[in-house]
Protein backbone atom coordinates (compact mmCIF):
# COMPACT_ATOMS: atom_id res chain seq x y z
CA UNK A 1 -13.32 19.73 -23.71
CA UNK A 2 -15.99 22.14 -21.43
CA UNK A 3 -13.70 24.02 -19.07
CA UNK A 4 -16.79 24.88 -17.34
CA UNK A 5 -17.06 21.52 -16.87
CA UNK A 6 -13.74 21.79 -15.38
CA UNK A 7 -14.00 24.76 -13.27
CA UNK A 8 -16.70 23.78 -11.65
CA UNK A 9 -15.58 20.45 -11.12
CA UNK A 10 -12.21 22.59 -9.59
CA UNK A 11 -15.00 24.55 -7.19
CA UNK A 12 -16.74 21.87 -6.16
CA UNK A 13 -13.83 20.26 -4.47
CA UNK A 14 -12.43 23.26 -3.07
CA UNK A 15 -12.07 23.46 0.89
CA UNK A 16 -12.71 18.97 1.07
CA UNK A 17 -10.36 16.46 1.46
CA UNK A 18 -10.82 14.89 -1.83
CA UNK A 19 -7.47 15.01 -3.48
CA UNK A 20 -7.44 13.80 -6.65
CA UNK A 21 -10.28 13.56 -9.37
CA UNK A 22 -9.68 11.80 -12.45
CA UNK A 23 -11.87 11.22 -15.82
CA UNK A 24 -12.16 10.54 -19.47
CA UNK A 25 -13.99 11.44 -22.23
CA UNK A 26 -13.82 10.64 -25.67
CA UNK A 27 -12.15 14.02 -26.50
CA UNK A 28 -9.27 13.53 -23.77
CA UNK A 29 -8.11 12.81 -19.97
CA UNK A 30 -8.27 15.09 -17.38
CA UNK A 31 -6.84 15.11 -13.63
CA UNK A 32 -7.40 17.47 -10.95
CA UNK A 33 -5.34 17.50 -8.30
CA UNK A 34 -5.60 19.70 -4.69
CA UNK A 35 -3.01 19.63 -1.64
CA UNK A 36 -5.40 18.82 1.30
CA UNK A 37 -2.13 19.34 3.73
CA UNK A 38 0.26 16.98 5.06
CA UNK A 39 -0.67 13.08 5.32
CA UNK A 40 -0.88 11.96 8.76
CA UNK A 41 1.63 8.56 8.61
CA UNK A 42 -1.02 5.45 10.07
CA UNK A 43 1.02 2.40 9.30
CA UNK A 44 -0.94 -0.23 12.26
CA UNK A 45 -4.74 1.42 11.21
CA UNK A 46 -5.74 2.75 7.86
CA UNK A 47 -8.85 3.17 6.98
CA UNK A 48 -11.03 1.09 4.63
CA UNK A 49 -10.75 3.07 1.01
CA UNK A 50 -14.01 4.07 -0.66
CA UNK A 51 -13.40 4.50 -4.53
CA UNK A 52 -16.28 6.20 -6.44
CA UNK A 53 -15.98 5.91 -10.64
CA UNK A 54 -17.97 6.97 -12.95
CA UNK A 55 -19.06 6.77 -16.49
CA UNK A 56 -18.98 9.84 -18.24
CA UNK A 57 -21.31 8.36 -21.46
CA UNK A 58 -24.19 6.70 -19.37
CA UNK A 59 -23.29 8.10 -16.26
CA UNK A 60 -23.29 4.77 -14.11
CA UNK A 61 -21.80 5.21 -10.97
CA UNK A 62 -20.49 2.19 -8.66
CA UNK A 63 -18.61 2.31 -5.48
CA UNK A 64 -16.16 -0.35 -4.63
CA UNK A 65 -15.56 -0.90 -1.40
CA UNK A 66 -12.45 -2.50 -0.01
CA UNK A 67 -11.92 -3.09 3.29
CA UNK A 68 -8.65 -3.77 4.88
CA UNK A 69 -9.57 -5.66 7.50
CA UNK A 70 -6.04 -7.24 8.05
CA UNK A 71 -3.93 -4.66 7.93
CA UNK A 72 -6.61 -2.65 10.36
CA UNK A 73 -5.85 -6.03 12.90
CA UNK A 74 -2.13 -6.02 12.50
CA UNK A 75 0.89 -3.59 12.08
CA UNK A 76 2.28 -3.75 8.54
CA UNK A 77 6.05 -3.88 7.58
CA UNK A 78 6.44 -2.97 3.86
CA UNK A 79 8.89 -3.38 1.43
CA UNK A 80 11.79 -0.28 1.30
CA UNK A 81 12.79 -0.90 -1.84
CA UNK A 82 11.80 -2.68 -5.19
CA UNK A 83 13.86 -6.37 -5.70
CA UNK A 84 13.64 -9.93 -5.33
CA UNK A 85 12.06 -11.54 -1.65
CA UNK A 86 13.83 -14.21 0.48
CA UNK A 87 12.58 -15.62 3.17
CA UNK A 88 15.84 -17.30 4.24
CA UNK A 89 19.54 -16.12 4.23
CA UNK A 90 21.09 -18.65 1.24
CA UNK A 91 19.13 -21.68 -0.54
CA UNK A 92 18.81 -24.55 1.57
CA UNK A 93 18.95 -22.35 4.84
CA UNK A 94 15.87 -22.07 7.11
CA UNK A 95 13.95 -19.17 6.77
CA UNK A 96 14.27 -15.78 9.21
CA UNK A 97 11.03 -16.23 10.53
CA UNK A 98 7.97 -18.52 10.17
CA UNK A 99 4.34 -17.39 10.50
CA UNK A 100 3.65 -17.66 14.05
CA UNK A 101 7.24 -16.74 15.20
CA UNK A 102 7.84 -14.36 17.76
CA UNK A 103 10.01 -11.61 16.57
CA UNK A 104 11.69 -8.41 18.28
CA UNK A 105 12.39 -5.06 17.23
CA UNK A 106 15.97 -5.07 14.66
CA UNK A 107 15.15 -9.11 13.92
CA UNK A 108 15.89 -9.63 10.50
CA UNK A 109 12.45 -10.91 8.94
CA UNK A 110 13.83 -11.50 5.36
CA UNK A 111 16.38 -10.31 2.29
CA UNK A 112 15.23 -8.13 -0.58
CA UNK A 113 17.64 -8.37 -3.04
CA UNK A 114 18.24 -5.29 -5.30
CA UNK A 115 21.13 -4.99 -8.25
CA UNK A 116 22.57 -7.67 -6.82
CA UNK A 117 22.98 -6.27 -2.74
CA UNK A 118 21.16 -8.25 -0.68
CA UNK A 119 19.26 -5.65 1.71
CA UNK A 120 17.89 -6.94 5.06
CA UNK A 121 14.61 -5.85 6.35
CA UNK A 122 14.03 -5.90 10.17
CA UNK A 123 11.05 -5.68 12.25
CA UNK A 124 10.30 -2.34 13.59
CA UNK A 125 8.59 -3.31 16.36
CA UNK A 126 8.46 -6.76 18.93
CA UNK A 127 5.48 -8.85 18.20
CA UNK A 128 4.03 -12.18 16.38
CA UNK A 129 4.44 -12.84 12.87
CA UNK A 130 0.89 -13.42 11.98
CA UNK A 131 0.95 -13.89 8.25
CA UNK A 132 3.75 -13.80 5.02
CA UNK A 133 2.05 -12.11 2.22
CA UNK A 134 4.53 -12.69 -0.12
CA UNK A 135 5.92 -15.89 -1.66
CA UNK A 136 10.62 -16.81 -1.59
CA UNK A 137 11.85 -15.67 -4.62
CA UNK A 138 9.06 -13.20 -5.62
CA UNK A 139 9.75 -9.64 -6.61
CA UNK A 140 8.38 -7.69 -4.89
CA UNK A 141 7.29 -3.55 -5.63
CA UNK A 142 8.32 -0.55 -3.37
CA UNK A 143 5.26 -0.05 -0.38
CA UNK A 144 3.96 -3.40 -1.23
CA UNK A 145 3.05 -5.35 2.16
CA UNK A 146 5.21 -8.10 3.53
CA UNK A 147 4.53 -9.09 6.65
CA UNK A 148 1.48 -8.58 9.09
CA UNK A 149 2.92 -8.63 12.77
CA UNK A 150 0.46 -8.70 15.50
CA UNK A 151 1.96 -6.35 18.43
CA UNK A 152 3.00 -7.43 21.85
């Protein structure tokens, strides 16, 4: 592999906020990686993300853009922990909250179950449950997105 290539791909980067470039070639994988300083924590408004890739062979770049709009709307509780979702407390019960529901800071909004403890996840803030991303019984990954909640 060129570590020119690599160098200057190291320089070019230098003193902007892009933080991680990745690519592959036939003759291996590279990733560069910079600390741009600490993150600044936006959990009710991130911003859309802009991924650029590009073809090394033929050199055809696309841009995907993905905007969040919901999650821009709505503040986002996420999952703590990696496990199984519940809506409700046992089968057969009705569930902690319905889309719709108004909910308070500390109100349970559903059970992720991990090595067989059943972990409750509150609301962090008071508000409207606007939408359930996720499905009962599901598992569920740590960060993913649970519930959108609409603040009051």
């Amino acid at each position: 592999m060129d570590k020119d290539l690599i160098f200057e791909i190291i320089e070019k980067i230098k003193g902007t906020k892009i933080e991680e470039v990745e690519f592959e070639t036939e003759e291996g994988k590279i990733k560069i990686k910079q600390y741009v300083g600490p993150k600044e924590v936006v959990s009710h408004t991130p911003s859309p993300v802009i991924e650029v890739k590009e073809e090394i062979k033929g050199v055809q770049p696309q841009v995907e853009i993905e905007a969040k709009t919901e999650a821009q709307k709505y503040h986002v509780i996420k999952s703590p922990l990696v496990g199984t979702f519940y809506r409700a407390p046992s089968p057969g019960a009705p569930p902690f909250v319905e889309e719709g529901d108004m909910v308070s800071k500390g109100q349970v909004l559903c059970i992720i179950e991990a090595l067989k403890v059943m972990n409750e996840i509150e609301s962090d803030i008071n508000g409207r449950v606007v939408k359930i991303l996720v499905e009962n019984g599901q598992p569920v990954e740590y960060g993913q997105e649970l519930f959108y909640i609409e603040p009051a």
